[in-house]
C-alpha atoms as a PDB file:
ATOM      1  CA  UNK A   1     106.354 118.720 103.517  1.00  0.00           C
ATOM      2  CA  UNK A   2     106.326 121.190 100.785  1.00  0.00           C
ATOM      3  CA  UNK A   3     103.050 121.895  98.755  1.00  0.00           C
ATOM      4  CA  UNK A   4     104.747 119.907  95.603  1.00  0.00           C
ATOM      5  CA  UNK A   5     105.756 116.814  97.974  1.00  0.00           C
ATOM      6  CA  UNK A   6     102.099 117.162  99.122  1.00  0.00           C
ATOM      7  CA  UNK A   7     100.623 117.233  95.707  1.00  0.00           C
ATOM      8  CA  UNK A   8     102.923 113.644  94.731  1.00  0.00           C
ATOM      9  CA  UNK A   9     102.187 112.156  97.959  1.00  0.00           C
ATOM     10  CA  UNK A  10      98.091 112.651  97.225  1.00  0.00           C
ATOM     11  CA  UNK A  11      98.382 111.457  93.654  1.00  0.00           C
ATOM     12  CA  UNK A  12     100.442 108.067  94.879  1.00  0.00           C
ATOM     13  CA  UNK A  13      97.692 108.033  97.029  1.00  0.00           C
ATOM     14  CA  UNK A  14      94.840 107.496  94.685  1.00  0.00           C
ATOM     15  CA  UNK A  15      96.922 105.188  92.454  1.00  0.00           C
ATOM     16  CA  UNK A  16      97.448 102.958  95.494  1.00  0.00           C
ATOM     17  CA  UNK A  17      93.661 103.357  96.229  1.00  0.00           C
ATOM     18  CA  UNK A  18      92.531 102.400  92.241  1.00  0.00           C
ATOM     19  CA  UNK A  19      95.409  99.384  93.076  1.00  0.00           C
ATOM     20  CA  UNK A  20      93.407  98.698  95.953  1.00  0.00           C
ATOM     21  CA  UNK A  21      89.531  99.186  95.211  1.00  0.00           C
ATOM     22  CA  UNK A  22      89.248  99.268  91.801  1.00  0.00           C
ATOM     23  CA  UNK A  23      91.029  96.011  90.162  1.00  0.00           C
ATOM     24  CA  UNK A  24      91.222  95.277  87.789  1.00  0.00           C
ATOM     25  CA  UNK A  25      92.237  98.860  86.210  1.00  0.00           C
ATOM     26  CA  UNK A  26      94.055 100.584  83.762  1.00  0.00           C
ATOM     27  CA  UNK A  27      95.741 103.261  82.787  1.00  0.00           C
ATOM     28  CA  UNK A  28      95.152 105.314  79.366  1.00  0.00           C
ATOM     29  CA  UNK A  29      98.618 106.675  78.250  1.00  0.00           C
ATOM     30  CA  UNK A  30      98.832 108.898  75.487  1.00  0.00           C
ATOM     31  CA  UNK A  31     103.033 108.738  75.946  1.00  0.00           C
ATOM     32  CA  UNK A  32     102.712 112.198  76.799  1.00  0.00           C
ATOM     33  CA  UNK A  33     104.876 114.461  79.788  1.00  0.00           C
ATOM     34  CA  UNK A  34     101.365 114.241  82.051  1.00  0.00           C
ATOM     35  CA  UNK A  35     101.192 109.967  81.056  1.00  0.00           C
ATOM     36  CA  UNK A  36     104.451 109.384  81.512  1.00  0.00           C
ATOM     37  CA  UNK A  37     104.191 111.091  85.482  1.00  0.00           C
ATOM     38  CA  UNK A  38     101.801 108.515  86.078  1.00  0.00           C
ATOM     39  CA  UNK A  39     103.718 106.231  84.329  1.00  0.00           C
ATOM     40  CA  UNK A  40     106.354 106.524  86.452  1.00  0.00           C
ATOM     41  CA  UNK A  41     104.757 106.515  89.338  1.00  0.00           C
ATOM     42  CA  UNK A  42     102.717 103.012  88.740  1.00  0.00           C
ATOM     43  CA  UNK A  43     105.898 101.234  87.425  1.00  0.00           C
ATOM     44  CA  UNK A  44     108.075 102.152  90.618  1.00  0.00           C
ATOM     45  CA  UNK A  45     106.241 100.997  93.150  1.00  0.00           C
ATOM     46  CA  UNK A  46     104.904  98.066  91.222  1.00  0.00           C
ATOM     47  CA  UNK A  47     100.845  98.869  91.035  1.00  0.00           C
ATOM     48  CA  UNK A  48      98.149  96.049  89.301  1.00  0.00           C
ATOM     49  CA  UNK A  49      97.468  98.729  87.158  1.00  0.00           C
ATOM     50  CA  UNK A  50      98.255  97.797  83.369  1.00  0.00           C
ATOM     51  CA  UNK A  51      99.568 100.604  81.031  1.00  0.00           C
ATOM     52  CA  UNK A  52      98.110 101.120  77.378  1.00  0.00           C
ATOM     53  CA  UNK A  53      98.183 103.162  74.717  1.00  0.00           C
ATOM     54  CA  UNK A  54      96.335 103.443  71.362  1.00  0.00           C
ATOM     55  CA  UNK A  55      98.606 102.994  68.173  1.00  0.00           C
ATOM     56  CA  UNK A  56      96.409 105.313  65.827  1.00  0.00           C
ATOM     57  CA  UNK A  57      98.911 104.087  63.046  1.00  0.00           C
ATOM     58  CA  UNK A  58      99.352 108.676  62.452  1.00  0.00           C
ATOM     59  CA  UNK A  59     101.718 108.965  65.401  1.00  0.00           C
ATOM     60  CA  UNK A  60     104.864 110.877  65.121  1.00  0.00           C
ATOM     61  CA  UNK A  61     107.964 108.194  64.832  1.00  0.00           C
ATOM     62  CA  UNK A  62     109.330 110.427  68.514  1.00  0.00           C
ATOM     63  CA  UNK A  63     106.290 109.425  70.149  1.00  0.00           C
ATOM     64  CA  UNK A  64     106.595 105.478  69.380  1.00  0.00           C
ATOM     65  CA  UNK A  65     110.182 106.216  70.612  1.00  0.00           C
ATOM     66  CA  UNK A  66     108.962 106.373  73.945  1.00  0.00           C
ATOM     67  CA  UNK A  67     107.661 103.052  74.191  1.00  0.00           C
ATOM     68  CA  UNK A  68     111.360 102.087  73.710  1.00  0.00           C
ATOM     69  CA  UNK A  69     112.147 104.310  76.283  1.00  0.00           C
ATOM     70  CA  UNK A  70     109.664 102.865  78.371  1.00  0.00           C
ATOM     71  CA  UNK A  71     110.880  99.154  78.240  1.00  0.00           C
ATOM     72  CA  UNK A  72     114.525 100.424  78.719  1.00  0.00           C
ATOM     73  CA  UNK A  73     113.941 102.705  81.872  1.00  0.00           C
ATOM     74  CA  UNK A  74     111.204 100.374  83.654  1.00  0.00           C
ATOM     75  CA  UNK A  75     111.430  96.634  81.865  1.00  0.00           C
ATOM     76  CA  UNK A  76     107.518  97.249  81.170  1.00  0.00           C
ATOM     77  CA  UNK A  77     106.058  96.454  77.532  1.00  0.00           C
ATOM     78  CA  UNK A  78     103.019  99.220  76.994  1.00  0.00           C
ATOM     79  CA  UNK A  79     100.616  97.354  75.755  1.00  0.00           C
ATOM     80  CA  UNK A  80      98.790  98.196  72.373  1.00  0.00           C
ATOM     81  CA  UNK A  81      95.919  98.696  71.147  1.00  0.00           C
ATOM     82  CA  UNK A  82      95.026  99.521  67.034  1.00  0.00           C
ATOM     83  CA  UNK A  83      92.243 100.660  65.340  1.00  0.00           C
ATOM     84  CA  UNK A  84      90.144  97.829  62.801  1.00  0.00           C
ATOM     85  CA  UNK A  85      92.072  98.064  59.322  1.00  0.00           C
ATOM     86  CA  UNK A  86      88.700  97.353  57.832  1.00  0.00           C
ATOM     87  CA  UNK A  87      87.482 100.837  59.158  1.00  0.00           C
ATOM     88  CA  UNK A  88      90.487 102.999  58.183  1.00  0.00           C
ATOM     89  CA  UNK A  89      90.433 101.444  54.672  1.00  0.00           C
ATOM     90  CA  UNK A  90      86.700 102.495  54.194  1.00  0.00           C
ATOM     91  CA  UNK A  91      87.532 105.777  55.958  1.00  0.00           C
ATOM     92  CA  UNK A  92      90.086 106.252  53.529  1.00  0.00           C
ATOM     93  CA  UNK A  93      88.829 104.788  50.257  1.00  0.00           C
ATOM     94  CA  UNK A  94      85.215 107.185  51.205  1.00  0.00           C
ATOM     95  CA  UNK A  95      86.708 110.435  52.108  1.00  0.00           C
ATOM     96  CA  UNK A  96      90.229 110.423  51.765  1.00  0.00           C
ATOM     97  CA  UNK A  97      93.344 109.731  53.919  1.00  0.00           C
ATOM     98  CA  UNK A  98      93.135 113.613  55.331  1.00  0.00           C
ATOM     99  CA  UNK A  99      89.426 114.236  55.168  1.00  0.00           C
ATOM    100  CA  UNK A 100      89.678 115.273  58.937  1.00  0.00           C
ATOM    101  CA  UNK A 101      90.955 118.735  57.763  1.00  0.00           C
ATOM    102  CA  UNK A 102      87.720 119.222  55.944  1.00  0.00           C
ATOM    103  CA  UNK A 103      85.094 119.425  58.926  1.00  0.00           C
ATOM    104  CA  UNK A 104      84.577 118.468  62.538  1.00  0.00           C
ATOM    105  CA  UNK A 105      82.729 115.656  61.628  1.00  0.00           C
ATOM    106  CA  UNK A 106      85.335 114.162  59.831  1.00  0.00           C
ATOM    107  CA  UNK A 107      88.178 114.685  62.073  1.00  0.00           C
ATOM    108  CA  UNK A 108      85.577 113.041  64.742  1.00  0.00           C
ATOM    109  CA  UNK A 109      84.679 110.400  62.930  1.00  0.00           C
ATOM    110  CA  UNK A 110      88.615 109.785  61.767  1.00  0.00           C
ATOM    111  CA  UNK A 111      89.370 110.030  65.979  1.00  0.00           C
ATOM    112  CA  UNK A 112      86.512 107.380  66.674  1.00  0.00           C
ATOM    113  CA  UNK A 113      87.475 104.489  64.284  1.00  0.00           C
ATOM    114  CA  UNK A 114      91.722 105.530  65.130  1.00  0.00           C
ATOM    115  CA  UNK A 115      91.069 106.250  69.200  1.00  0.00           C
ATOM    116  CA  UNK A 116      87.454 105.837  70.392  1.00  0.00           C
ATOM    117  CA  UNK A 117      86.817 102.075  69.087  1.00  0.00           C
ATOM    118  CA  UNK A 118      89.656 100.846  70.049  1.00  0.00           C
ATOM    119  CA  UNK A 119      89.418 102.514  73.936  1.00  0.00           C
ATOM    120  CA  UNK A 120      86.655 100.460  74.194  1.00  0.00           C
ATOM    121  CA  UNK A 121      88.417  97.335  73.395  1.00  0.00           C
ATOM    122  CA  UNK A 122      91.097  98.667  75.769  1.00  0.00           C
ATOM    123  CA  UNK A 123      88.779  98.733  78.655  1.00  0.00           C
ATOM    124  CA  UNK A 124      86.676  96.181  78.226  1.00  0.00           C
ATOM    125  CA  UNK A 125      86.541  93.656  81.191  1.00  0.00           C
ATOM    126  CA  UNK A 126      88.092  96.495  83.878  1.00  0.00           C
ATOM    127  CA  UNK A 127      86.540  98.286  86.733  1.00  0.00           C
ATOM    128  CA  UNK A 128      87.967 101.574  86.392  1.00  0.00           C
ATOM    129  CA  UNK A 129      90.741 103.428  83.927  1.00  0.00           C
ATOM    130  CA  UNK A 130      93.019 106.022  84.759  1.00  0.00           C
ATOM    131  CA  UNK A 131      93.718 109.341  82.192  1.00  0.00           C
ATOM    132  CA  UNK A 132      96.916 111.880  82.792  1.00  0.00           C
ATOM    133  CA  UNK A 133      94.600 114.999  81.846  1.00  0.00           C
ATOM    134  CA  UNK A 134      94.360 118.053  83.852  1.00  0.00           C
ATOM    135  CA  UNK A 135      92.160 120.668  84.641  1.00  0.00           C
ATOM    136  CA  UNK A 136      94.474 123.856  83.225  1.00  0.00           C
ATOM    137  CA  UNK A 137      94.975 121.759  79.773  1.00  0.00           C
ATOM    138  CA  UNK A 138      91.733 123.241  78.060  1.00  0.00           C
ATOM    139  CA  UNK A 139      88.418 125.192  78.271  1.00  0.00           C
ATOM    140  CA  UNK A 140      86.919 121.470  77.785  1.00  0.00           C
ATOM    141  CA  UNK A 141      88.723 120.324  80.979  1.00  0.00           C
ATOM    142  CA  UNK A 142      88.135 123.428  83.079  1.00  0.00           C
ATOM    143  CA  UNK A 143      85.638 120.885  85.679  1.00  0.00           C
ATOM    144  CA  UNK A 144      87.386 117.903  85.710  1.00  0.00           C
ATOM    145  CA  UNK A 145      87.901 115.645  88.958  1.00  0.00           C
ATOM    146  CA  UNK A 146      89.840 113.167  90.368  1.00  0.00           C
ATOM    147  CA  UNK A 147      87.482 111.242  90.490  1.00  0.00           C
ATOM    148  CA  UNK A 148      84.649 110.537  88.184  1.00  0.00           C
ATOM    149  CA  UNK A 149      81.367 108.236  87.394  1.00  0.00           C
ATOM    150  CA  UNK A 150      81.972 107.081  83.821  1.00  0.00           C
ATOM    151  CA  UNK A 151      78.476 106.015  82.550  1.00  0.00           C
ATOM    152  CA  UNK A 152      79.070 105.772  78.592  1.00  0.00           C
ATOM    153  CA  UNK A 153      81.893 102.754  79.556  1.00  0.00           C
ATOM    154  CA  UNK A 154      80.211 101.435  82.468  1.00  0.00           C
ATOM    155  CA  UNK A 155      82.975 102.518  85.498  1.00  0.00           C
ATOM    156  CA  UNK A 156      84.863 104.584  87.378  1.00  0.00           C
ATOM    157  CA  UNK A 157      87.429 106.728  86.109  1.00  0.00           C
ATOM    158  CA  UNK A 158      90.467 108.635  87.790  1.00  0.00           C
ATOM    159  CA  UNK A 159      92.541 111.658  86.700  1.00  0.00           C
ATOM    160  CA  UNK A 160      95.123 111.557  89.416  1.00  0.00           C
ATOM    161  CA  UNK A 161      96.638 115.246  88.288  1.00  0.00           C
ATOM    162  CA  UNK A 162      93.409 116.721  87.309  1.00  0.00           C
ATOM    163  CA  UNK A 163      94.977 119.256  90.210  1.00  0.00           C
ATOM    164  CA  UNK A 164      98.541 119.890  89.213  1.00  0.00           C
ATOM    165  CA  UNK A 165      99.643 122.167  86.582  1.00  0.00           C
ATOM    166  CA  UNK A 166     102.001 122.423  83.852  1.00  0.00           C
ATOM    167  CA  UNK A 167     105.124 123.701  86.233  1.00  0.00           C
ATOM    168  CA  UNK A 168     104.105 120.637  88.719  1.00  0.00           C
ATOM    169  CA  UNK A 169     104.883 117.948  86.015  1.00  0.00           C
ATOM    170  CA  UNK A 170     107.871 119.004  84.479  1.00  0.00           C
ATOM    171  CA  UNK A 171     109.319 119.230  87.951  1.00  0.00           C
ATOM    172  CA  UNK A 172     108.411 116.330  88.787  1.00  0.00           C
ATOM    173  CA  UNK A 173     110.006 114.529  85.201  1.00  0.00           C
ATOM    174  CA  UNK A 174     113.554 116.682  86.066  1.00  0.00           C
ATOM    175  CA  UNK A 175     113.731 115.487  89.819  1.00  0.00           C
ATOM    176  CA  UNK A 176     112.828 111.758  88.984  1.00  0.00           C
ATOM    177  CA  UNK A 177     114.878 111.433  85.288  1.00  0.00           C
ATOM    178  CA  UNK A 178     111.529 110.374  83.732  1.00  0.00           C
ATOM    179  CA  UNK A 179     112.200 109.656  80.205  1.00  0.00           C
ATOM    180  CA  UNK A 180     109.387 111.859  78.123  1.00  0.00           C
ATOM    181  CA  UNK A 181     109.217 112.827  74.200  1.00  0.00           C
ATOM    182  CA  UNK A 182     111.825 114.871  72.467  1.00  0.00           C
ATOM    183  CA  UNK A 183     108.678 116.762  70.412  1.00  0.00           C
ATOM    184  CA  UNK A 184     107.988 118.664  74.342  1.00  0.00           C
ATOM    185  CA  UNK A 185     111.265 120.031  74.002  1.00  0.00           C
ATOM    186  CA  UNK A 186     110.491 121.113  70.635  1.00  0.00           C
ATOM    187  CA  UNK A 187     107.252 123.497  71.124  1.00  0.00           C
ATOM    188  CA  UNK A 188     105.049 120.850  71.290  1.00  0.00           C
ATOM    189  CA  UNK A 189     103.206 120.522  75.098  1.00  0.00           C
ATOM    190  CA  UNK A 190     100.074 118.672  73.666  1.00  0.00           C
ATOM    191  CA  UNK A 191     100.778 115.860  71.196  1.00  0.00           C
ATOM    192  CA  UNK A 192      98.490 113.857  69.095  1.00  0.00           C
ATOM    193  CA  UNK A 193      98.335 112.480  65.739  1.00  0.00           C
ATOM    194  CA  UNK A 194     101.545 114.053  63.459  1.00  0.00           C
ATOM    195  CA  UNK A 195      98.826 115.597  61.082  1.00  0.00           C
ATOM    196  CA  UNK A 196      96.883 116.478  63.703  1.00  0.00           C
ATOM    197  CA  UNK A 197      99.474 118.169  65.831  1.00  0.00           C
ATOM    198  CA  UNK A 198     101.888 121.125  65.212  1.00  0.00           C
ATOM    199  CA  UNK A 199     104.019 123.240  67.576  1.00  0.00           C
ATOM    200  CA  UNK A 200     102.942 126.403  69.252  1.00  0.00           C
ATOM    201  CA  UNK A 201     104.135 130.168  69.446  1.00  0.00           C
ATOM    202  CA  UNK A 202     104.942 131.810  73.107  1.00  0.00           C
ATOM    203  CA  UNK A 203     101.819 132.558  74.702  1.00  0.00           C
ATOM    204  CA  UNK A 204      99.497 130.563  73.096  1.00  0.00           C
ATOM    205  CA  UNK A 205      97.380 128.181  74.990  1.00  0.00           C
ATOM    206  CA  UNK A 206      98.939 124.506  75.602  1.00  0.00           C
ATOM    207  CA  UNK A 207      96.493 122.863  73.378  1.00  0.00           C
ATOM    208  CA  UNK A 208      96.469 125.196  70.496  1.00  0.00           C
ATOM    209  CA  UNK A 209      98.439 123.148  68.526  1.00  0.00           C
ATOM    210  CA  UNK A 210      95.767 119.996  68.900  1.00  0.00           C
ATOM    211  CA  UNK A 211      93.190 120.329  65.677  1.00  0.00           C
ATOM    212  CA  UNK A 212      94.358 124.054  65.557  1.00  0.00           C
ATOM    213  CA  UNK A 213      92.021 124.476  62.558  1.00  0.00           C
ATOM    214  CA  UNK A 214      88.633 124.392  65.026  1.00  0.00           C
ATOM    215  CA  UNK A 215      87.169 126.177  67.430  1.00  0.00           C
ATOM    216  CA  UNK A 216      88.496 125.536  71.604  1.00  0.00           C
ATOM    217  CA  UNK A 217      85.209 123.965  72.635  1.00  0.00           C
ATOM    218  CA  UNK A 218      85.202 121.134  69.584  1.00  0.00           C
ATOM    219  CA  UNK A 219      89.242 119.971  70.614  1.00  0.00           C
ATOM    220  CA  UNK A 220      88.433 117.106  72.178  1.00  0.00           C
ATOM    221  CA  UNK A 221      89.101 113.502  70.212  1.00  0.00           C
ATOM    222  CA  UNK A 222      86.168 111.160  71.704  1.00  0.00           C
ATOM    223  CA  UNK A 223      87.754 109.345  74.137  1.00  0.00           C
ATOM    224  CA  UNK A 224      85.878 111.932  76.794  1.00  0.00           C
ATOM    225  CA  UNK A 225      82.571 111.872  74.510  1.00  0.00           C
ATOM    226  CA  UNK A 226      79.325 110.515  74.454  1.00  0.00           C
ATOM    227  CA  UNK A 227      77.018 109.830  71.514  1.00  0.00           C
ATOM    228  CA  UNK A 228      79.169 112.755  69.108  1.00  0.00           C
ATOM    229  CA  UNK A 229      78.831 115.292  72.234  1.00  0.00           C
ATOM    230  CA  UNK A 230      81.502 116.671  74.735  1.00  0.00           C
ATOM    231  CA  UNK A 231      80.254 115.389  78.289  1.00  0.00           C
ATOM    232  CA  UNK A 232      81.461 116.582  81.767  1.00  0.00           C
ATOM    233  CA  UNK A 233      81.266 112.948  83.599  1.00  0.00           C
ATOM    234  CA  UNK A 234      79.584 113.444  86.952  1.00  0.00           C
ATOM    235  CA  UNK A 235      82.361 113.680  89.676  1.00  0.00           C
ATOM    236  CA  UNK A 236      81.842 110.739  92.441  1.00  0.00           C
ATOM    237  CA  UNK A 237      81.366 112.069  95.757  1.00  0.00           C
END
């Protein structure tokens, strides 16, 4: 067994373990190359792990493509979760629809009622949720585990490729004809909102073109913070 084959086999091997242990769960997709790996891999071999993803209502029309994409290649409807139309309409009516360009604070605040509030409705009931990220993605993801103790929802959460890097996924969407969004192959590795995404130049880092108006160690949206604060969730042993 090759070290990629090795890498797969110990990632199917934690999803079958959340299957296992941690029901019910579920699994956090962002539609992304990274989500839809996982994706794959819990819709093949038929895990209790239920697939969402959170319909911001800013997402690029490419990335609600792949929910078609999804039901066509797997006969699985992602399941979806929107923010309270009472909070963007204050949002909006308050600060404007783009006040997220205008300071950290806004763009966090503009992530929490879009992404954070409706996570928590998301997991609500579950005993443990399952992200795509990985450690090389970011400075803000430099420690992550596999596994981790997530206090500020109350469970356990898994990042089954926190070890495999950017190489290691798109080999693994070319050998398995995993469908993935058209914006990957158009200079964007990291995709978010539409306004809150843009492509990147050669060399720059993957997530440079997430909130590329701030600072490295702000990029982060919520879902991975407590209280307004980036926090490093305590690995489980």
């Amino acid at each position: 067994m090759n070290a990629f084959d090795a890498l797969v086999a110990t990632t199917r091997d934690t999803l079958n373990r959340i299957a296992s242990d941690f029901t019910p769960a579920v699994f956090a997709s962002s539609l992304a190359a990274e989500d839809m790996v996982l994706t794959d891999m819990i819709l093949r071999a038929g895990l209790p792990i239920g697939v969402f993803s959170l319909e911001t209502g800013r997402l690029h029309r490419e990335t609600l493509g792949v929910l078609d994409r999804i039901r066509e290649t797997y006969g699985y409807e992602v399941r979806l979760y929107k923010p309270e139309q009472a909070a963007v309409d204050a949002y909006v009516r308050g600060h404007g629809l783009n006040a997220f360009y205008d300071s950290v604070d806004m763009r966090k605040e503009c992530c929490r009622i879009r992404k954070v509030e409706p996570l928590k409705r998301a997991l609500a009931g579950n005993k443990a949720w399952v992200t795509g990220q990985r450690r090389a993605q970011s400075t803000t993801r430099a420690t992550l585990q596999v596994q981790e103790n997530d206090e500020a929802h109350g469970m356990v959460k898994f990042n089954p490729l926190a070890d495999w890097s950017e190489q290691d996924v798109w080999h693994y969407i070319r050998s398995n004809d995993v469908p993935y969004n058209p914006l990957h192959d158009k200079g964007y590795p990291s995709i978010g909102c539409e306004p809150c995404t843009r492509a990147i130049q050669p060399g720059e880092d993957i997530r440079a073109g997430r909130w590329w108006w701030e600072n490295p160690d702000t990029k982060e949206c919520g879902l991975h913070v407590v209280d307004g604060k980036l926090v490093r969730i305590k690995s489980v042993a």
